[in-house]
PDB file of N, CA and C in Angstrom:
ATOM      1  N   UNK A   1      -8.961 -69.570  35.121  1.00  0.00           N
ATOM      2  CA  UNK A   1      -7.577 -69.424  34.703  1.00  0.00           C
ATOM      3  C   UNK A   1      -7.253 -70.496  33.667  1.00  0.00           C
ATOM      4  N   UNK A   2      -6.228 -69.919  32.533  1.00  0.00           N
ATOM      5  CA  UNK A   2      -5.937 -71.115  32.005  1.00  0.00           C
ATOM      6  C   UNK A   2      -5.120 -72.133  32.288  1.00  0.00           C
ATOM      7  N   UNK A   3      -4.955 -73.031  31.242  1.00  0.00           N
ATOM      8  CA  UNK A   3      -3.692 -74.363  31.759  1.00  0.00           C
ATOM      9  C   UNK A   3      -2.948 -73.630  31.394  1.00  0.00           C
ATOM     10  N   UNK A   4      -2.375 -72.932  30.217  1.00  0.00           N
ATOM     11  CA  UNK A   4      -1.623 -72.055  29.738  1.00  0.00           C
ATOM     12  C   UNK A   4      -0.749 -71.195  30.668  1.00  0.00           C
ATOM     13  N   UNK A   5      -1.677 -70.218  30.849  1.00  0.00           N
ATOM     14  CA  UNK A   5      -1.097 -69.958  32.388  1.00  0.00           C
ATOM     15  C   UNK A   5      -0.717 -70.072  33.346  1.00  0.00           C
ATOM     16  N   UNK A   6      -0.788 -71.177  33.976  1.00  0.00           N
ATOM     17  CA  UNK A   6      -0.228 -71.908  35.171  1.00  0.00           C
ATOM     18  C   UNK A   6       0.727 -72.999  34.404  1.00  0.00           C
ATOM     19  N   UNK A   7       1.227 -73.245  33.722  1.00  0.00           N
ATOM     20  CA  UNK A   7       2.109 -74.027  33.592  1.00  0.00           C
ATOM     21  C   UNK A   7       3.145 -72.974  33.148  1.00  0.00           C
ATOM     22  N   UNK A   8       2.937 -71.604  32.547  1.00  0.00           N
ATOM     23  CA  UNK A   8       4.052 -70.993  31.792  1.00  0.00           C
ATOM     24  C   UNK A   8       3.886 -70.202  33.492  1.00  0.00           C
ATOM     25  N   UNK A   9       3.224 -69.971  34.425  1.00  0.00           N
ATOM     26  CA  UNK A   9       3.862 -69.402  35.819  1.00  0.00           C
ATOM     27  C   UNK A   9       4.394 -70.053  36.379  1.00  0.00           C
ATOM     28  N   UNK A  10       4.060 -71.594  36.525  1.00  0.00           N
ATOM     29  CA  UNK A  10       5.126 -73.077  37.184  1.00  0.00           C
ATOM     30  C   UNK A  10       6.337 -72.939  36.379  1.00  0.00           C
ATOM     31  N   UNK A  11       6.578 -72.782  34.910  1.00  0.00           N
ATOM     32  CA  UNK A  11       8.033 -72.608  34.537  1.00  0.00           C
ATOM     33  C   UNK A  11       8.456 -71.665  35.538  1.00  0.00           C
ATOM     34  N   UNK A  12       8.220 -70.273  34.753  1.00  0.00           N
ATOM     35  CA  UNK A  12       9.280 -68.898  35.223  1.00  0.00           C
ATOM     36  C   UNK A  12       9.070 -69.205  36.935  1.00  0.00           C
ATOM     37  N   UNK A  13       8.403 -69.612  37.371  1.00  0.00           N
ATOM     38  CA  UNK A  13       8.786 -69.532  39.038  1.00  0.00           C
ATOM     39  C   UNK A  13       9.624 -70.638  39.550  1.00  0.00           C
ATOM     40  N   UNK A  14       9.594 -71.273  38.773  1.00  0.00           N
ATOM     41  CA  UNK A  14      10.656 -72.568  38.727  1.00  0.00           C
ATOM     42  C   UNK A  14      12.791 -72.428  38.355  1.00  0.00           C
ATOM     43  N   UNK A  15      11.983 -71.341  37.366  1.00  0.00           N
ATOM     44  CA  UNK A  15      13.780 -70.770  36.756  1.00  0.00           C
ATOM     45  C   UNK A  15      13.954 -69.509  37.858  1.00  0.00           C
ATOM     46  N   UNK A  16      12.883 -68.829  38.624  1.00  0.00           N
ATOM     47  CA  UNK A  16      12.958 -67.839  39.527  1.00  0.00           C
ATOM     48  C   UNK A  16      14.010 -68.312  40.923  1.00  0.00           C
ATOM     49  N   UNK A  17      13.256 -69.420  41.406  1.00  0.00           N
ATOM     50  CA  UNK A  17      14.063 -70.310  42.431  1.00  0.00           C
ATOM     51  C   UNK A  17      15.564 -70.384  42.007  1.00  0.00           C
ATOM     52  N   UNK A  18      15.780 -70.933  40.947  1.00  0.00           N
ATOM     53  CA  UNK A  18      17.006 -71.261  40.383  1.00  0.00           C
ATOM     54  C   UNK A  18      17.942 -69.911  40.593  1.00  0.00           C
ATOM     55  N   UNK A  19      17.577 -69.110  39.973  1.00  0.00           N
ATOM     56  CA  UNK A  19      18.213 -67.471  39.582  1.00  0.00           C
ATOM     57  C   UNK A  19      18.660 -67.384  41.265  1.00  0.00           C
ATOM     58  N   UNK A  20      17.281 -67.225  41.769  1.00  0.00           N
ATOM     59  CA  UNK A  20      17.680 -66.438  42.874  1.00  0.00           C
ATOM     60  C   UNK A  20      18.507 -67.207  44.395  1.00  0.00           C
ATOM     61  N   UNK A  21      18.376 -68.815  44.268  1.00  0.00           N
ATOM     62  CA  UNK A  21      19.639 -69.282  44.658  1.00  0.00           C
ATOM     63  C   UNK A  21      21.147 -69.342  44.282  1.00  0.00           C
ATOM     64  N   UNK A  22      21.091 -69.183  42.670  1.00  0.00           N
ATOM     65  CA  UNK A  22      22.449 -68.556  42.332  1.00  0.00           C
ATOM     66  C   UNK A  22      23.008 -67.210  42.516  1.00  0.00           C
ATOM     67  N   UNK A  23      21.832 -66.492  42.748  1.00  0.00           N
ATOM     68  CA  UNK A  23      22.183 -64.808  43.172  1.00  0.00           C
ATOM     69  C   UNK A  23      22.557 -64.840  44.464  1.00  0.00           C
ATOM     70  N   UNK A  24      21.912 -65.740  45.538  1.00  0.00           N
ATOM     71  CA  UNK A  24      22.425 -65.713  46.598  1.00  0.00           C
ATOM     72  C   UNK A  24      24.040 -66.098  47.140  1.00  0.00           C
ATOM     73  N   UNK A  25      23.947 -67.240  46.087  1.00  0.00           N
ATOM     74  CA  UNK A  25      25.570 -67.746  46.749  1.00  0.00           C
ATOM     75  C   UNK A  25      26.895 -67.301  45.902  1.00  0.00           C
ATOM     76  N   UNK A  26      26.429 -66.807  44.411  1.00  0.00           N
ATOM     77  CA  UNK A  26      27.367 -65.728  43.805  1.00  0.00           C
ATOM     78  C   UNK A  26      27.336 -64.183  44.424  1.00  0.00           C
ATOM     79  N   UNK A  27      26.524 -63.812  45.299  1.00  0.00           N
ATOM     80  CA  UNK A  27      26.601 -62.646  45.689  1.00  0.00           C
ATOM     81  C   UNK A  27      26.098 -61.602  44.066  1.00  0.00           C
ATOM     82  N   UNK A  28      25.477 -62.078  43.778  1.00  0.00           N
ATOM     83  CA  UNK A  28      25.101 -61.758  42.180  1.00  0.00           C
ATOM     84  C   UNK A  28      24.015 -60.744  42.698  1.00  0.00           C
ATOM     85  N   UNK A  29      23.423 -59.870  42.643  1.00  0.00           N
ATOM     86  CA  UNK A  29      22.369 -58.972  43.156  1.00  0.00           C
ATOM     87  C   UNK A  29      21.297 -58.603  42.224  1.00  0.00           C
ATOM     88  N   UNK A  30      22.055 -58.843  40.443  1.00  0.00           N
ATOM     89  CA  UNK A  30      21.076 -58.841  39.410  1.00  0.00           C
ATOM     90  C   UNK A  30      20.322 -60.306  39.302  1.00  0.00           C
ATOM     91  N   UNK A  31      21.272 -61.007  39.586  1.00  0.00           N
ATOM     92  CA  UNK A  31      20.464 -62.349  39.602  1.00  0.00           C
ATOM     93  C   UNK A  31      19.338 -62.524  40.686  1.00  0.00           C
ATOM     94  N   UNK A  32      19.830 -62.420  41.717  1.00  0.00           N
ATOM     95  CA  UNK A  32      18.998 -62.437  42.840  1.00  0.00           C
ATOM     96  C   UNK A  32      17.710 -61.967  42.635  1.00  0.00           C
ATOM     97  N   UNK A  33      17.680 -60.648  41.894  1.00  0.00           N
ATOM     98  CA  UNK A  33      16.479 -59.897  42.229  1.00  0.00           C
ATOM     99  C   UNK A  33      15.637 -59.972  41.201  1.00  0.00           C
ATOM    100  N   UNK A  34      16.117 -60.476  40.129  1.00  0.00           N
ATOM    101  CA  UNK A  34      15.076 -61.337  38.860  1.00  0.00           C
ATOM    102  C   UNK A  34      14.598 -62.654  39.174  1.00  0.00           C
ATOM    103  N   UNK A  35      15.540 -63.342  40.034  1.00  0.00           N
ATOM    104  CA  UNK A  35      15.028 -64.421  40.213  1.00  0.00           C
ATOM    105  C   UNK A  35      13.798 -64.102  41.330  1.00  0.00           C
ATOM    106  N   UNK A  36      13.877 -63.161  42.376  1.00  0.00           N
ATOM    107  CA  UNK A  36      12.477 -62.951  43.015  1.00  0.00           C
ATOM    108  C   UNK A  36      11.535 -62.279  42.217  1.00  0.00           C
ATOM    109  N   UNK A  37      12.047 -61.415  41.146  1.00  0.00           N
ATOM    110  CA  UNK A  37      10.806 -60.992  39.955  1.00  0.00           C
ATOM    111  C   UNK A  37      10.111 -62.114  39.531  1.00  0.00           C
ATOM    112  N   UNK A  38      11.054 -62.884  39.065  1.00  0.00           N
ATOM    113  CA  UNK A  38      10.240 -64.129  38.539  1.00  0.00           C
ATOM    114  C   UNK A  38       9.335 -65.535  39.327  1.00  0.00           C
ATOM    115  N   UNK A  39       9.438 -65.166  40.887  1.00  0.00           N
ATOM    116  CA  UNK A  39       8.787 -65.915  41.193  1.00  0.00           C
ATOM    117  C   UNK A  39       7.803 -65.054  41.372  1.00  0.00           C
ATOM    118  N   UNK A  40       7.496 -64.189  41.637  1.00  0.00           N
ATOM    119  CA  UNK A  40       6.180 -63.506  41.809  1.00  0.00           C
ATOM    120  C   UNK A  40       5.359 -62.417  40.624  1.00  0.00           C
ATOM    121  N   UNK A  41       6.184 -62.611  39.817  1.00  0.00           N
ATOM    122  CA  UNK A  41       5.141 -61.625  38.244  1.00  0.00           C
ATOM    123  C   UNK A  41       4.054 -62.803  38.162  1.00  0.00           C
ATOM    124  N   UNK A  42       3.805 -63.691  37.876  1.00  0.00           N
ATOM    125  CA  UNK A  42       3.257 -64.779  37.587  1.00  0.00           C
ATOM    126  C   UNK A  42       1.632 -64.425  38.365  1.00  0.00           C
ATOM    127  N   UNK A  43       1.604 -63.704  39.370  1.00  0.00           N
ATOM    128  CA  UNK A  43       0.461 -63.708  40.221  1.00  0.00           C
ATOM    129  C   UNK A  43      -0.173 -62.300  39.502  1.00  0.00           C
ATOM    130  N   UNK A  44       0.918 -61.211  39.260  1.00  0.00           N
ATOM    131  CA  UNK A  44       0.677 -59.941  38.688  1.00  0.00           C
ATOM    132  C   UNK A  44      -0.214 -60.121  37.339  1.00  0.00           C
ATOM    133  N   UNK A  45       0.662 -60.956  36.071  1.00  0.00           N
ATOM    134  CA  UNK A  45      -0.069 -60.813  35.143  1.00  0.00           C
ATOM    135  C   UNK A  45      -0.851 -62.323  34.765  1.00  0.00           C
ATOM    136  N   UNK A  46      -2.123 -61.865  33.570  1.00  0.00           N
ATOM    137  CA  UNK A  46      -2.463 -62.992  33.915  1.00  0.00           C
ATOM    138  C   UNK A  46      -2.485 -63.110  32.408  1.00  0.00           C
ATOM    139  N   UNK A  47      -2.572 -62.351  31.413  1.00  0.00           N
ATOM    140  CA  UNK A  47      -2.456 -63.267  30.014  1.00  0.00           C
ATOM    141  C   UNK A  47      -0.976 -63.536  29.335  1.00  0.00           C
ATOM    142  N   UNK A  48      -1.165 -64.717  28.621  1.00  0.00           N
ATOM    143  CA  UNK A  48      -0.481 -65.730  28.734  1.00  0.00           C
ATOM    144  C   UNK A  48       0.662 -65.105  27.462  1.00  0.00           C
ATOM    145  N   UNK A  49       0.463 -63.930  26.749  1.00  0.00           N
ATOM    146  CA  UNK A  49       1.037 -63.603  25.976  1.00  0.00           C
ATOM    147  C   UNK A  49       2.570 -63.014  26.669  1.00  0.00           C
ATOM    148  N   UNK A  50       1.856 -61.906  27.490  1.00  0.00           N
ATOM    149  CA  UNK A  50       2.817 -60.904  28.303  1.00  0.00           C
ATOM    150  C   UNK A  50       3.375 -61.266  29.227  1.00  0.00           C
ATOM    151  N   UNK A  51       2.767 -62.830  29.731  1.00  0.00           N
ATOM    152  CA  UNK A  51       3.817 -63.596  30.944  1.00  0.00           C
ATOM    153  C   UNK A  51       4.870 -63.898  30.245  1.00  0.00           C
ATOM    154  N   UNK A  52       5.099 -64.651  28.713  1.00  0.00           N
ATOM    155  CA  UNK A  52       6.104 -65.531  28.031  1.00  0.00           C
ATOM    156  C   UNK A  52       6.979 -64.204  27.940  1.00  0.00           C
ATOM    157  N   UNK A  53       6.404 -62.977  27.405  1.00  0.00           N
ATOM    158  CA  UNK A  53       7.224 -61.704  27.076  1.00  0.00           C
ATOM    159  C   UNK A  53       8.163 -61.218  28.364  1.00  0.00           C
ATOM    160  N   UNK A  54       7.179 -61.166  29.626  1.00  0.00           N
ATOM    161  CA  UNK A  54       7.597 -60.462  30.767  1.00  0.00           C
ATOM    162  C   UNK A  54       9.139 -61.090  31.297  1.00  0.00           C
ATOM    163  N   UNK A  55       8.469 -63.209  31.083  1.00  0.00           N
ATOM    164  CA  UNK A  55       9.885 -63.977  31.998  1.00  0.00           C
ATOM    165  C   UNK A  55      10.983 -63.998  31.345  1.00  0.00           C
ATOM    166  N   UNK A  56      10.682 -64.076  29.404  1.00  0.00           N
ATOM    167  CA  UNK A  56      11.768 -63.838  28.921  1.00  0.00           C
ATOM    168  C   UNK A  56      12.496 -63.055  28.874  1.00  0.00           C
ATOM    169  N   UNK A  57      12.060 -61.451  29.042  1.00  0.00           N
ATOM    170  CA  UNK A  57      12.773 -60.639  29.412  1.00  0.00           C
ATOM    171  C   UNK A  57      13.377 -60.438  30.641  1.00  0.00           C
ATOM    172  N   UNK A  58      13.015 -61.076  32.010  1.00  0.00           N
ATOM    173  CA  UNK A  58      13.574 -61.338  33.192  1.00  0.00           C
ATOM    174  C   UNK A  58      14.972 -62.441  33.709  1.00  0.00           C
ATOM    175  N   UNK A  59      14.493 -63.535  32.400  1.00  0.00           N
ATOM    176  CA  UNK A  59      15.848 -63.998  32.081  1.00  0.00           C
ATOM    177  C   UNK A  59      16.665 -63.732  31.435  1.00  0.00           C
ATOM    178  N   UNK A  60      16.327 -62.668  30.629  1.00  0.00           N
ATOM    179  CA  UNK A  60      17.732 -62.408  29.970  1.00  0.00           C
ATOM    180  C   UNK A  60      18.551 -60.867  30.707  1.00  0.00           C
ATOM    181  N   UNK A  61      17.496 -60.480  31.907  1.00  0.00           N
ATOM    182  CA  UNK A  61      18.398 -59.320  32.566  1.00  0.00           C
ATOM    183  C   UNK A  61      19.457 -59.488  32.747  1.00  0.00           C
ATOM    184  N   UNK A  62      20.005 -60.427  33.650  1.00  0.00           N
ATOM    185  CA  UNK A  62      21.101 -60.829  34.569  1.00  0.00           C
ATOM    186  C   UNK A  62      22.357 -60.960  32.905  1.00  0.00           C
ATOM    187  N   UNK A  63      21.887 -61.418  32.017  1.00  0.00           N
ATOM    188  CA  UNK A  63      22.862 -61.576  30.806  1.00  0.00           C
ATOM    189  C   UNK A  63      23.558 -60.169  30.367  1.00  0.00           C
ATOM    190  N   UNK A  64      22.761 -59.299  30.763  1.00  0.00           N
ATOM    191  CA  UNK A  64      23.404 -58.202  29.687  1.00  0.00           C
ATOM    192  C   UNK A  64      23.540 -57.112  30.868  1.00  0.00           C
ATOM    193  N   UNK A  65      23.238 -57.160  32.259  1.00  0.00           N
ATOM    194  CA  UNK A  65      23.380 -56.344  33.388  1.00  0.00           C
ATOM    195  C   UNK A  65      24.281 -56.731  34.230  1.00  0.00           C
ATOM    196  N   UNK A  66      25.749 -56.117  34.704  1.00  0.00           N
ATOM    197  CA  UNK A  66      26.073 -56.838  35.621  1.00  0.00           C
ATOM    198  C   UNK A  66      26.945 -55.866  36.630  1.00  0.00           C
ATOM    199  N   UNK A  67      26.260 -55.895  37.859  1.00  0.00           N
ATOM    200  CA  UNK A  67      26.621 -54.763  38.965  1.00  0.00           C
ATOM    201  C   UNK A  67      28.152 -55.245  40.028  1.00  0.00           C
TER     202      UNK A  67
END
């Protein structure tokens, strides 16, 4: 595996935690459930291109979705 990779899966699972404790106590349900996307895509994919693509697009769900 690369360093690459595990440090850009230590980010997004790092901003995942974050999300999905704010989804919890806003009652936020888009947040919540990106923030558990994002702690666990990280295991799914493994090149380092489509992780940066995948989390950025996981953080910006909760921005433009809101239930």
């Amino acid at each position: 595996m690369e360093t690459a990779t595990l440090v850009w899966g230590l980010i997004f699972s790092s901003i995942g935690i974050g999300y999905f404790i704010y989804g919890r106590k806003q009652s936020n349900l888009v947040a919540r459930w990106c923030g558990l996307a994002l702690i666990l895509f990280p295991y799914l994919v493994t090149d380092t291109l489509a992780m940066v693509a995948v989390g950025a697009a996981l953080m910006l769900t909760p921005r433009f979705i809101e239930l």
